[in-house]
Protein backbone atom coordinates (compact mmCIF):
# COMPACT_ATOMS: atom_id res chain seq x y z
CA UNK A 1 110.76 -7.63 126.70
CA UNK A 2 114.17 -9.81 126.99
CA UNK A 3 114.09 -9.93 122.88
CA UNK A 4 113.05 -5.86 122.42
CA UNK A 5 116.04 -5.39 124.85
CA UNK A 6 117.88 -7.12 122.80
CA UNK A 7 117.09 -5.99 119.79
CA UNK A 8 117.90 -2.27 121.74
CA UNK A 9 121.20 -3.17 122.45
CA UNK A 10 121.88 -4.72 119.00
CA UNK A 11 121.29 -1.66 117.30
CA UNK A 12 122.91 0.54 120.06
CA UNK A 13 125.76 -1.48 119.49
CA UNK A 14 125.72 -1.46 115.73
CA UNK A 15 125.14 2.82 115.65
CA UNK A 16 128.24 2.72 117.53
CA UNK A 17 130.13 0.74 115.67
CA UNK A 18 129.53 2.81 112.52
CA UNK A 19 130.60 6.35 114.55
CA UNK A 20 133.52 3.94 115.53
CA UNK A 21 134.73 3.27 111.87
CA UNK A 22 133.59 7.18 110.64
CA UNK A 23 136.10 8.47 112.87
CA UNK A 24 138.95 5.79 112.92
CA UNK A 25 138.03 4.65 116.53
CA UNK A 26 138.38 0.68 115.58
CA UNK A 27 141.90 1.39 113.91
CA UNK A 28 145.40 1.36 115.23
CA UNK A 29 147.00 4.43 115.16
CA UNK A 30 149.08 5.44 112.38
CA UNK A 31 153.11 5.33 113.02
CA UNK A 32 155.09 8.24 111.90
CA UNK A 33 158.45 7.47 109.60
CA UNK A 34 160.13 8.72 112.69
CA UNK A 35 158.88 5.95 114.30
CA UNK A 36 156.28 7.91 116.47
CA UNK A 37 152.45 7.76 117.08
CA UNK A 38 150.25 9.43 114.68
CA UNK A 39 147.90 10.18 117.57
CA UNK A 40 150.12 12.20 119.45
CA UNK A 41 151.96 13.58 116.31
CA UNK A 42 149.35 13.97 114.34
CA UNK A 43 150.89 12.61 111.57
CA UNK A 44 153.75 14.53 111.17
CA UNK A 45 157.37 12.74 111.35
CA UNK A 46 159.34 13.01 114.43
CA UNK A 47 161.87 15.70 114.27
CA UNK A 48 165.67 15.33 114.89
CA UNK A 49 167.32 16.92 117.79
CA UNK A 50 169.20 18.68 114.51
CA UNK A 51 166.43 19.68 113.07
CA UNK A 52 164.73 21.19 115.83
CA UNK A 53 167.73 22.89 116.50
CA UNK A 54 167.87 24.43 113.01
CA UNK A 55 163.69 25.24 113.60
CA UNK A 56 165.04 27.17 116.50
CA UNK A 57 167.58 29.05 115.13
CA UNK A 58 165.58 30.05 111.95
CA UNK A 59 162.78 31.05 114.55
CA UNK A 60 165.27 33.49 116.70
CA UNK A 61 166.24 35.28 113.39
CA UNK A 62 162.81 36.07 112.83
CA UNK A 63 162.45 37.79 116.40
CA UNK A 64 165.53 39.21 115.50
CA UNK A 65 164.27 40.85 112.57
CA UNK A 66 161.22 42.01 114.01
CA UNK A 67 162.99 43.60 116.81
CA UNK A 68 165.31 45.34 114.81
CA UNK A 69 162.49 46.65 113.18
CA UNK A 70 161.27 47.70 116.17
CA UNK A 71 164.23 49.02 117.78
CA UNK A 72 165.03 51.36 114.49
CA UNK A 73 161.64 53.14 115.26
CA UNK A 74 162.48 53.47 119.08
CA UNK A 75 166.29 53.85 119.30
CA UNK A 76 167.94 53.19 122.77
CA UNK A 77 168.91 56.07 125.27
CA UNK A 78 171.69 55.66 127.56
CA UNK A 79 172.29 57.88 130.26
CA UNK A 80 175.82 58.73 131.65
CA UNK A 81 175.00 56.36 134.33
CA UNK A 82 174.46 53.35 132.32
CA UNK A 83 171.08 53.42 133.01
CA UNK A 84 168.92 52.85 129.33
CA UNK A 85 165.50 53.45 128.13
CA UNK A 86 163.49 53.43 124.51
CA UNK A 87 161.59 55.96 123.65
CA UNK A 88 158.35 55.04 121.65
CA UNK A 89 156.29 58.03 121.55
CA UNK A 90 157.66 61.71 122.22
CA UNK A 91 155.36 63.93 123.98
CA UNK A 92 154.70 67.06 122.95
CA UNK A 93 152.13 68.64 124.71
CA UNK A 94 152.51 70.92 128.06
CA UNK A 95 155.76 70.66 130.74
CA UNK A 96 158.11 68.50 130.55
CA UNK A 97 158.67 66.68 133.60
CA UNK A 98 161.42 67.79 136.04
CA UNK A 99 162.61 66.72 139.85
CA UNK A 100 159.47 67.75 141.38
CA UNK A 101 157.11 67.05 139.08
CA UNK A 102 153.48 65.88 139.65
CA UNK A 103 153.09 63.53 137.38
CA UNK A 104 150.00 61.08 136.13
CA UNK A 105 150.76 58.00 133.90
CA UNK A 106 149.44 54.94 133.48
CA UNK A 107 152.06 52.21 132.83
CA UNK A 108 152.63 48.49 132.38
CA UNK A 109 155.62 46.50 134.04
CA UNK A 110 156.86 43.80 132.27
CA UNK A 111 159.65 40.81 133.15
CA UNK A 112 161.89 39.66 130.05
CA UNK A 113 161.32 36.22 128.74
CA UNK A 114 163.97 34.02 127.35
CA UNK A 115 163.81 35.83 123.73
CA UNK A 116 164.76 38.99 124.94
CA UNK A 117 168.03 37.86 126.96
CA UNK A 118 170.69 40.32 124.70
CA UNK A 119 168.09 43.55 124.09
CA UNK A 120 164.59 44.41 125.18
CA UNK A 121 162.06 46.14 123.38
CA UNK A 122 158.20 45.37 122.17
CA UNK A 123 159.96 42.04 120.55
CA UNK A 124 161.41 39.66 122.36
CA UNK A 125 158.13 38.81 124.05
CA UNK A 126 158.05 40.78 127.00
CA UNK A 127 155.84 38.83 129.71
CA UNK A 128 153.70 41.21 131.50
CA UNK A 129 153.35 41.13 134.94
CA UNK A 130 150.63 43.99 135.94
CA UNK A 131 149.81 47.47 135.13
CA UNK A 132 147.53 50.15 135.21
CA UNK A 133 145.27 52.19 132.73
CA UNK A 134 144.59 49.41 130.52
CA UNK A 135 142.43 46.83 131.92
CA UNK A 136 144.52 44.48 132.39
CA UNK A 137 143.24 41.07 134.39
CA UNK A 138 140.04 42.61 133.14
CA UNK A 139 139.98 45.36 135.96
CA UNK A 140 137.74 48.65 135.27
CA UNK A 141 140.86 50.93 135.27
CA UNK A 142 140.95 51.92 131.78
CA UNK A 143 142.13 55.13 131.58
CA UNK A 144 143.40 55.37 135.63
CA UNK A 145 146.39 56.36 136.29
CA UNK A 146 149.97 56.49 138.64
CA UNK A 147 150.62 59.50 140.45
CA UNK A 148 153.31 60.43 141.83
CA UNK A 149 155.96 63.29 142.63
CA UNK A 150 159.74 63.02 140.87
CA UNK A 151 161.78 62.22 143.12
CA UNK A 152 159.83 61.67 146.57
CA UNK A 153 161.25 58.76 148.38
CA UNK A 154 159.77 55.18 146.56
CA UNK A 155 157.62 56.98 143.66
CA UNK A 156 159.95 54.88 141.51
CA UNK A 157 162.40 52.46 141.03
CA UNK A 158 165.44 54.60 141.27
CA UNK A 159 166.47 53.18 137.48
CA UNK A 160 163.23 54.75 136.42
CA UNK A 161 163.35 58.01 138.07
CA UNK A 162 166.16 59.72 135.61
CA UNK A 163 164.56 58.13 133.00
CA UNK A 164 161.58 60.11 133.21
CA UNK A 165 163.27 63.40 132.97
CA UNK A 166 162.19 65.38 129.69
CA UNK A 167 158.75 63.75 128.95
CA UNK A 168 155.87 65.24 128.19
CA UNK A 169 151.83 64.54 127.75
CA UNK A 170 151.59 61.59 125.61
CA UNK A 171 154.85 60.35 125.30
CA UNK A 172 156.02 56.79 126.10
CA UNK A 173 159.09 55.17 127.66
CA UNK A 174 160.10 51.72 128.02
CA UNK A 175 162.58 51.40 130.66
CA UNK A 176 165.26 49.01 131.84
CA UNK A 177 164.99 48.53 135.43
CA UNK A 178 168.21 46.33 136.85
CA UNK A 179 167.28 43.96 140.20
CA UNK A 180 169.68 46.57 142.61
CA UNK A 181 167.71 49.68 141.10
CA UNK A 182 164.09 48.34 141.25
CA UNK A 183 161.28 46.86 143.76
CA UNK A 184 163.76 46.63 146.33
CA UNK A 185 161.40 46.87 148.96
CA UNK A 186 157.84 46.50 149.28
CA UNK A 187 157.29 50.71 149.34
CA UNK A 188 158.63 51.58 145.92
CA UNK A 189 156.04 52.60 143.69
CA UNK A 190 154.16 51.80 141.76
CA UNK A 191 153.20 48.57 143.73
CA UNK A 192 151.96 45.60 142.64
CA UNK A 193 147.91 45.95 143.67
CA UNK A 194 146.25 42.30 143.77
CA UNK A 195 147.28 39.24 145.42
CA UNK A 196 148.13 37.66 141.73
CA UNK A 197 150.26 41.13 140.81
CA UNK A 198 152.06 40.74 144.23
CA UNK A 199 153.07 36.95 143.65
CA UNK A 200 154.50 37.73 140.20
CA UNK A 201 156.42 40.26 141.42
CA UNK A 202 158.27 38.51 144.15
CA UNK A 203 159.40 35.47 141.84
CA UNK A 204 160.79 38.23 139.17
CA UNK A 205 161.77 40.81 142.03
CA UNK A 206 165.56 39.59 141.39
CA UNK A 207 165.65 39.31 137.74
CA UNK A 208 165.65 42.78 135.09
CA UNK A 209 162.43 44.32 134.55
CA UNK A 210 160.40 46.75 132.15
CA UNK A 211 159.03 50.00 133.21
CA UNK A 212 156.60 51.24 130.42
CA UNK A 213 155.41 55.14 130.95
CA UNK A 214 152.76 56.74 129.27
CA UNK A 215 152.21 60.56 130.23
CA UNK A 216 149.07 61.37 131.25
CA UNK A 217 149.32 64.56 133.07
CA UNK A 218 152.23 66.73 134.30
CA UNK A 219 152.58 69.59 136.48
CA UNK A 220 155.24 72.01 137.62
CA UNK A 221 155.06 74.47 139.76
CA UNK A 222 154.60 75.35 143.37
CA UNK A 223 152.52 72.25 145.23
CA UNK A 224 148.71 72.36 146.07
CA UNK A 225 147.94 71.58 149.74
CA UNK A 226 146.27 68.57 148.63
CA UNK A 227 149.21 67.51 146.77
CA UNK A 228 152.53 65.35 147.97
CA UNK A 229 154.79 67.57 149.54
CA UNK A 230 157.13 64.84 150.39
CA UNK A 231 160.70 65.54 150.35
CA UNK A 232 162.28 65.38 146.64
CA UNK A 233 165.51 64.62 146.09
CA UNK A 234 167.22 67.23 142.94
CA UNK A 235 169.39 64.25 142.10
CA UNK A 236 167.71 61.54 140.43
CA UNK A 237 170.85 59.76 139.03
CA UNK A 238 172.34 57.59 140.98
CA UNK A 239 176.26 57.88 141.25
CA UNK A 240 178.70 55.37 139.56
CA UNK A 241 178.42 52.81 136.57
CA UNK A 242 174.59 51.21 136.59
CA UNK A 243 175.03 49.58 133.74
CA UNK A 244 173.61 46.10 133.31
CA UNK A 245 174.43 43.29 131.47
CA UNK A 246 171.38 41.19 130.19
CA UNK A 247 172.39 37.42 130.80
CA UNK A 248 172.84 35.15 127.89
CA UNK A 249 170.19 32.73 127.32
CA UNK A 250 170.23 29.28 128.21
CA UNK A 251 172.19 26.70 125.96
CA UNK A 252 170.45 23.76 125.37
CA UNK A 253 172.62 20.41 125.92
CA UNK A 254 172.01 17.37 124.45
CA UNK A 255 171.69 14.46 126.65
């Protein structure tokens, strides 16, 4: 038994041995010309702080590029108050909304990564934070929607509100929403609506945010009884220069 045992391990030993050498297992890893470890550069050479530099830079013209390309198709609307929005799909169909409006949308919120410091659009990589409509998180809401009255008290961020005015069924607004004109408090709409969504918001609730606004429904006229009757406010701009600067990126320093 002792010598079959043996005999076992021999051969267990030897099988292993051979995977061993078939996938370089009994070999020192390979050293980069950079002076690093194949096995955790895979055997490409170390880069330079230069050259990474010069990776980086060619990499930001690209997003450049592509934004641009964006941007032409969805130029940027600034209102008399500073406040600014993009515009990627018009509406056409049905009322356009007004103060008093009973509106349906479904709508993403986004917070701005580091690539979209000096403009924001669809490049720049947008982060998005939570939404409705579109399953995001993998929640059965495709296709559910925001409603709310223009102007009532908290049915927006007050950036968004005048930003709003003029679209129609369909159309599609991506707007800048400034830390002193957004989720101020806890009641402006529409809230974050999970635990996760609420957690996201509150480490980006001082930083410039994205308001995306598709139309879903709108309706003018006199209010149901069933609908919000809450008091609307006729003046949706808010007074004085709201224009905001996007901070710069951060500069990398060598150490």
């Amino acid at each position: 038994m002792l010598g079959a045992a043996t005999t076992t391990a021999a051969a267990t030993a030897w099988a292993w041995a051979d995977a061993a050498r078939a996938y370089g297992l009994n070999k020192a890893p390979a050293t980069t010309s950079g002076g690093g470890v194949g096995l955790f550069s895979f055997g490409r050479p170390k880069r330079t702080y230069e050259e990474s530099q010069e990776l980086m830079r060619r990499a930001a013209e690209v997003r450049e590029r592509k934004e641009l390309e964006v941007e032409d198709d969805a130029p940027l609307t600034t209102l008399k108050s500073g406040l600014q929005y993009r515009e990627y799909v018009v509406g056409t169909e049905g009322d356009e909304i007004v103060a008093g409006s009973r509106v349906e949308a479904m709508y993403k919120v986004f917070r701005l990564s580091s690539g979209a410091y000096f403009k924001y659009s669809s490049g720049g990589s947008p982060v998005l934070l939570w939404g409705r409509g579109y399953g995001f998180e993998g929640r059965d809401d495709i296709g559910d929607t925001y409603d709310f009255v223009l102007g009532a008290k908290d049915s927006l961020p007050r950036a968004a509100a005048p930003c709003v005015v003029g679209m129609r069924k369909g159309g599609v607004r991506r707007i800048l929403i400034p830390p002193n004109l957004g989720w101020v408090s806890n009641d402006v709409g529409p809230k974050a609506d999970s635990y996760g969504a609420s957690r996201r918001l509150e480490n980006y609730r001082d930083g410039p945010l994205l308001l995306e606004l598709e139309i879903v429904r709108v309706r003018n006229g006199p209010a149901r009884d069933d609908d919000d009757d809450d008091k609307v406010d006729a003046n949706l701009e808010p007074e004085g220069d709201n224009s905001y600067r996007l901070p710069a990126p951060p500069t990398l320093v060598q150490k």
